[in-house]
Protein backbone atom coordinates (compact mmCIF):
# COMPACT_ATOMS: atom_id res chain seq x y z
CA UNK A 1 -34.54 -15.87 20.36
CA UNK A 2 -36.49 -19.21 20.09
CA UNK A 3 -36.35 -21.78 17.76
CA UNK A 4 -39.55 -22.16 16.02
CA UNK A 5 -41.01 -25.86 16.07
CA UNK A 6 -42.20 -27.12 12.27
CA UNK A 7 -43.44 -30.44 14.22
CA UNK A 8 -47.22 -30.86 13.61
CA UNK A 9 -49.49 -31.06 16.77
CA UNK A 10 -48.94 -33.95 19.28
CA UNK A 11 -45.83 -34.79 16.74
CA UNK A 12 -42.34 -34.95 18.71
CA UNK A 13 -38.69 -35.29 17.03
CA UNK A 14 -36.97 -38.39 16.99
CA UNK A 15 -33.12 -39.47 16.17
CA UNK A 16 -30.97 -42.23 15.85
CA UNK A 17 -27.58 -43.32 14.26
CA UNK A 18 -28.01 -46.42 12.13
CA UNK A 19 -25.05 -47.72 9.73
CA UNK A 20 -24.04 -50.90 8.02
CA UNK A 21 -21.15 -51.65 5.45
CA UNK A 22 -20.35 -55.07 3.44
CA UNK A 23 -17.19 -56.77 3.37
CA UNK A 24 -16.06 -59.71 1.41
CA UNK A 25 -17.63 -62.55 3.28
CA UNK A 26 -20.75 -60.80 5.61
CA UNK A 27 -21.28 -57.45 7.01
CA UNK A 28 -20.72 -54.91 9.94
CA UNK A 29 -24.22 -53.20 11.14
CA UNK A 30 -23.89 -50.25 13.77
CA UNK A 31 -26.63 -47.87 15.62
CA UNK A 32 -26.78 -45.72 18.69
CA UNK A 33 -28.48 -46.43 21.93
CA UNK A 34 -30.02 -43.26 22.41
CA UNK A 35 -34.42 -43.14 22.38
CA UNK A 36 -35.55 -39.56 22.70
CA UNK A 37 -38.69 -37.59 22.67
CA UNK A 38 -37.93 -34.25 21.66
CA UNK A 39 -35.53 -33.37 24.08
CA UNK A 40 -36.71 -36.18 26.67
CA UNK A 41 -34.50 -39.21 26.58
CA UNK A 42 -36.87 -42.50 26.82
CA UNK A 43 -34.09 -45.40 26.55
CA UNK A 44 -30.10 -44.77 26.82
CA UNK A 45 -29.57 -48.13 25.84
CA UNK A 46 -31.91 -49.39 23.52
CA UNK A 47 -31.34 -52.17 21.00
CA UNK A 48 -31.73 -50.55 17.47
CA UNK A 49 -30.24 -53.68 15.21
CA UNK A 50 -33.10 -55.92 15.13
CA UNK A 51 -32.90 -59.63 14.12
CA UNK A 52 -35.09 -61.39 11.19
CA UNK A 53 -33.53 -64.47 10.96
CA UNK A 54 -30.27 -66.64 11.83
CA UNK A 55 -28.18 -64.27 9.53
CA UNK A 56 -30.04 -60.95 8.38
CA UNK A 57 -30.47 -57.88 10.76
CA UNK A 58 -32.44 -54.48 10.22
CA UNK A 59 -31.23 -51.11 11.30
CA UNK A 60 -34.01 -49.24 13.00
CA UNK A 61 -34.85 -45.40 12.61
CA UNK A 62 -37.69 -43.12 12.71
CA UNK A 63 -40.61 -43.60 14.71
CA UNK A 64 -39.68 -46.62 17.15
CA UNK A 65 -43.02 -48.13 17.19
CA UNK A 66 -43.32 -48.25 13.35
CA UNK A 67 -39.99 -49.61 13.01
CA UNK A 68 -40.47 -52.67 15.29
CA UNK A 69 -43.64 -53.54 13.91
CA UNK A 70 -42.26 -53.85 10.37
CA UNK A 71 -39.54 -56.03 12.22
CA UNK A 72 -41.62 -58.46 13.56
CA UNK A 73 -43.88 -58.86 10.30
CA UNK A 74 -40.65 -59.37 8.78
CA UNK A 75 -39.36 -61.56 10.59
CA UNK A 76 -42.38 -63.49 10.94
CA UNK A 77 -42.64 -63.27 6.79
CA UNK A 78 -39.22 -64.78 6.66
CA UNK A 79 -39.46 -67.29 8.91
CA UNK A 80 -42.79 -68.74 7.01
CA UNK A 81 -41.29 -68.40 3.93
CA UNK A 82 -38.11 -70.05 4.69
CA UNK A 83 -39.84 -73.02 6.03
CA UNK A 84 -41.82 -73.23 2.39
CA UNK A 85 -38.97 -73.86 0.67
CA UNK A 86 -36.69 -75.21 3.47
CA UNK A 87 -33.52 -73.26 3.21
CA UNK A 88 -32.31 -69.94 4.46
CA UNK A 89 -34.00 -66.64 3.11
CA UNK A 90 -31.35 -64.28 1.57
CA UNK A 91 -31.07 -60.78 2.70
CA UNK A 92 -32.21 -59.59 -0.45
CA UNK A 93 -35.73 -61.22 0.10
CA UNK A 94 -36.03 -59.58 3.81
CA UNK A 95 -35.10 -55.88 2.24
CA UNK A 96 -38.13 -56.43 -0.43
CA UNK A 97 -40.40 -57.38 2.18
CA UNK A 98 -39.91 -54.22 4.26
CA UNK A 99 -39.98 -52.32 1.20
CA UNK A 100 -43.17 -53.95 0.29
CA UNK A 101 -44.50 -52.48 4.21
CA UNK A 102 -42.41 -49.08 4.08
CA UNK A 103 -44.05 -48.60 0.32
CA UNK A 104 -47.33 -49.31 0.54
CA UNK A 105 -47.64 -47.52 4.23
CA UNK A 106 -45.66 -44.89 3.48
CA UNK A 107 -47.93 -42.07 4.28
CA UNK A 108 -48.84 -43.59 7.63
CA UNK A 109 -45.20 -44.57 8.36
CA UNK A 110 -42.43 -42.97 9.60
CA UNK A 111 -39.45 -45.57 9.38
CA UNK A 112 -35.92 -45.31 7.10
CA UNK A 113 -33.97 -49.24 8.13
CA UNK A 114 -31.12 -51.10 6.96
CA UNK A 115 -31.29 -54.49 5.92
CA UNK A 116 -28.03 -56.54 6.04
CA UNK A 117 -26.61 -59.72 6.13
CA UNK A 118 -25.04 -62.88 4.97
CA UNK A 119 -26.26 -65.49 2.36
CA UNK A 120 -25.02 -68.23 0.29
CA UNK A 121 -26.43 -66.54 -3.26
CA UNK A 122 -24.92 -62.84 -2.11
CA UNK A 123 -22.53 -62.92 0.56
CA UNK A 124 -22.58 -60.41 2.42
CA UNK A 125 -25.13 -57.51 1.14
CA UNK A 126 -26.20 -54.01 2.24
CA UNK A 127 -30.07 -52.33 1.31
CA UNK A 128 -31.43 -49.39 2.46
CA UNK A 129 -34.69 -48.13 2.33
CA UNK A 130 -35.15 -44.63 3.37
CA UNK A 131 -38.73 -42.66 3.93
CA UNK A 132 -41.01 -43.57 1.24
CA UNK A 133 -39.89 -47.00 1.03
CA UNK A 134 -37.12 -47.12 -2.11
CA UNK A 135 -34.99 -49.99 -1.90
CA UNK A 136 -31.47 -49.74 -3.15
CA UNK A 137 -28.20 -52.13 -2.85
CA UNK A 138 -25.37 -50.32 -1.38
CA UNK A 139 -21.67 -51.48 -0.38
CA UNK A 140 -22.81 -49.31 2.83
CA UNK A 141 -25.49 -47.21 4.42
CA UNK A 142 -25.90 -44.34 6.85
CA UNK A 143 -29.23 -43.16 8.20
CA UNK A 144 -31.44 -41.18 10.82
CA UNK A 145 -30.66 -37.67 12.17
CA UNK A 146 -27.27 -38.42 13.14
CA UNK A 147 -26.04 -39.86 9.80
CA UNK A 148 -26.59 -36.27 8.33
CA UNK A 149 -23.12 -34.76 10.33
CA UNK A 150 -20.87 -37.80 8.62
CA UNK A 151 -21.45 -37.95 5.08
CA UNK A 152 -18.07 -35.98 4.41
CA UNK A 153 -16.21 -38.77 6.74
CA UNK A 154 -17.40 -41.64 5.36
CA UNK A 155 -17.22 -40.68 1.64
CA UNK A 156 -13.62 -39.86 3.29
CA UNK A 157 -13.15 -42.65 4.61
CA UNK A 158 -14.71 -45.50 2.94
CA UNK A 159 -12.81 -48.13 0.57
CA UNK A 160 -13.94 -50.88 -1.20
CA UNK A 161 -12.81 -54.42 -0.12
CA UNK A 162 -12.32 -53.41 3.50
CA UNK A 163 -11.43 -56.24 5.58
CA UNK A 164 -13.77 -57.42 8.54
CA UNK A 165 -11.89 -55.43 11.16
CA UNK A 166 -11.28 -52.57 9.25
CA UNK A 167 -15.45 -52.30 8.54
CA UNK A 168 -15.48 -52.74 12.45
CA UNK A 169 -13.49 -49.84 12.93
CA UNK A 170 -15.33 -47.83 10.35
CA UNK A 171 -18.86 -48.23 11.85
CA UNK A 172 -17.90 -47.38 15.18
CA UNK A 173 -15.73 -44.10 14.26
CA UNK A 174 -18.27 -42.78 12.31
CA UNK A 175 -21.32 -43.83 14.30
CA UNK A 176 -19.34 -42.47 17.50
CA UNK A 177 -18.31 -38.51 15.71
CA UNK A 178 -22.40 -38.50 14.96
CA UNK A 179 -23.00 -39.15 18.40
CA UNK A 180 -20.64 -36.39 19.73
CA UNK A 181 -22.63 -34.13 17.26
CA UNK A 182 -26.25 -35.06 17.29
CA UNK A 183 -27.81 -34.32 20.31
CA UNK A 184 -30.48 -37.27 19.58
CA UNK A 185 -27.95 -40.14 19.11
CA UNK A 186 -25.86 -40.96 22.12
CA UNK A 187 -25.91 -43.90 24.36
CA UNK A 188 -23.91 -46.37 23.66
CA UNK A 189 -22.58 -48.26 19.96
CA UNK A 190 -23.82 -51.52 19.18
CA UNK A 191 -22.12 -53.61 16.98
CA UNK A 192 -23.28 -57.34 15.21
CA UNK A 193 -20.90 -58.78 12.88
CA UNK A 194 -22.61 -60.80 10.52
CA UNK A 195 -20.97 -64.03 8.09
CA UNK A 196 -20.64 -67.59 7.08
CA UNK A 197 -20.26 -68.62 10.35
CA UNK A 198 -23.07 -66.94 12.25
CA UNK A 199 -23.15 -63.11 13.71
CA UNK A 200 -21.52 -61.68 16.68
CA UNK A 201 -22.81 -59.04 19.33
CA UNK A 202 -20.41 -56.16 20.62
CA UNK A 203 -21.57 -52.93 22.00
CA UNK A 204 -18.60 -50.04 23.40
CA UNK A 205 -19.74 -48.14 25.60
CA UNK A 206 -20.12 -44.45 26.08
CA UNK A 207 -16.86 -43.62 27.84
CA UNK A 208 -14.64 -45.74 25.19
CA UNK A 209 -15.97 -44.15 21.70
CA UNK A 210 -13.45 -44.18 19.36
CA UNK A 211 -13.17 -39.95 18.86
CA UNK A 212 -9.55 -40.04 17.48
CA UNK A 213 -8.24 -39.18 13.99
């Protein structure tokens, strides 16, 4: 028996893993590596935690192309604005300018991002804006196909004031069980550790995800 496609004409599924989590002092963002086309793969290891400025990053999932373009107007957006008034832009600024984009586009859009970060007025802070362009404040945030296998673990799992390393661990466990499980997330994780002191890159790579209980 076949599965029966509900994709519209010349429409093709996408997926992704995206997750970020606050700690006291910054934030841990997450995502998959895996690009796909219906069942084509188009990138194993594509960069899905997108920079706007020094210290705020954005989560991409959805349609690829929509989601970088609302990167780079952000970031562009930010980095005008914080020139204006010649200090840093805080996190909560970038999230309101994507959900000004994902809001007002949202029938021509297909993009659900995380915006995290560090700033001096917030620490470290977490927003999501799914499809349709709500913005919320969350002390974390899961999204794109994969996310929809690990609710029950990270409700599970999740406790506030989590140290630095133990958010570490917590984004990669969960992003790597919605890998094993969602055939359109895979690749590799990447990791950027965000804080006072600037943000760190880490990726782990596909034969060294952290399965175990």
């Amino acid at each position: 028996m076949a599965f029966e496609s509900h994709a519209r004409k010349g429409e093709v599924s996408t997926g992704t893993t995206i997750m970020a989590v606050a700690f006291d002092g910054g934030v841990v963002l997450g995502a998959d590596s895996r690009v796909s086309t219906g069942t084509y793969i188009a990138n194993r290891v594509s960069d899905k935690v997108a920079a706007l400025h020094d210290s705020i990053f954005m989560c991409r999932s959805g349609s690829a192309a929509d989601t970088q373009a609302i990167s780079d107007y952000v970031r562009y957006w930010l980095a005008s604005h914080a020139t204006e008034v010649n200090r840093p832009p805080t996190v909560k600024t970038a999230a309101t300018l994507a959900r000004k984009l994902c809001y007002e586009n949202k029938d021509a859009l297909m993009a659900g991002v995380i915006v995290g970060g560090y700033d001096p007025v917030e620490g470290g802070s977490v927003y999501v804006l799914p499809l349709g362009g709500t913005l919320m404040k969350m002390p974390f945030a899961i999204g794109g196909s994969g996310s929809t296998y690990i609710y029950g673990h990270v409700d599970s799992e999740y406790k506030p004031n989590m140290t630095k390393d133990e958010c570490k661990q917590f984004v990669k466990k969960a992003i790597a069980h919605a890998m094993a499980r969602d055939g359109s997330s895979g690749g590799i994780i990447r990791l950027v550790t965000v804080d006072a002191s600037g943000s760190e890159r880490e990726y782990i790579p596909g034969d060294q995800l952290p399965y175990g209980p």
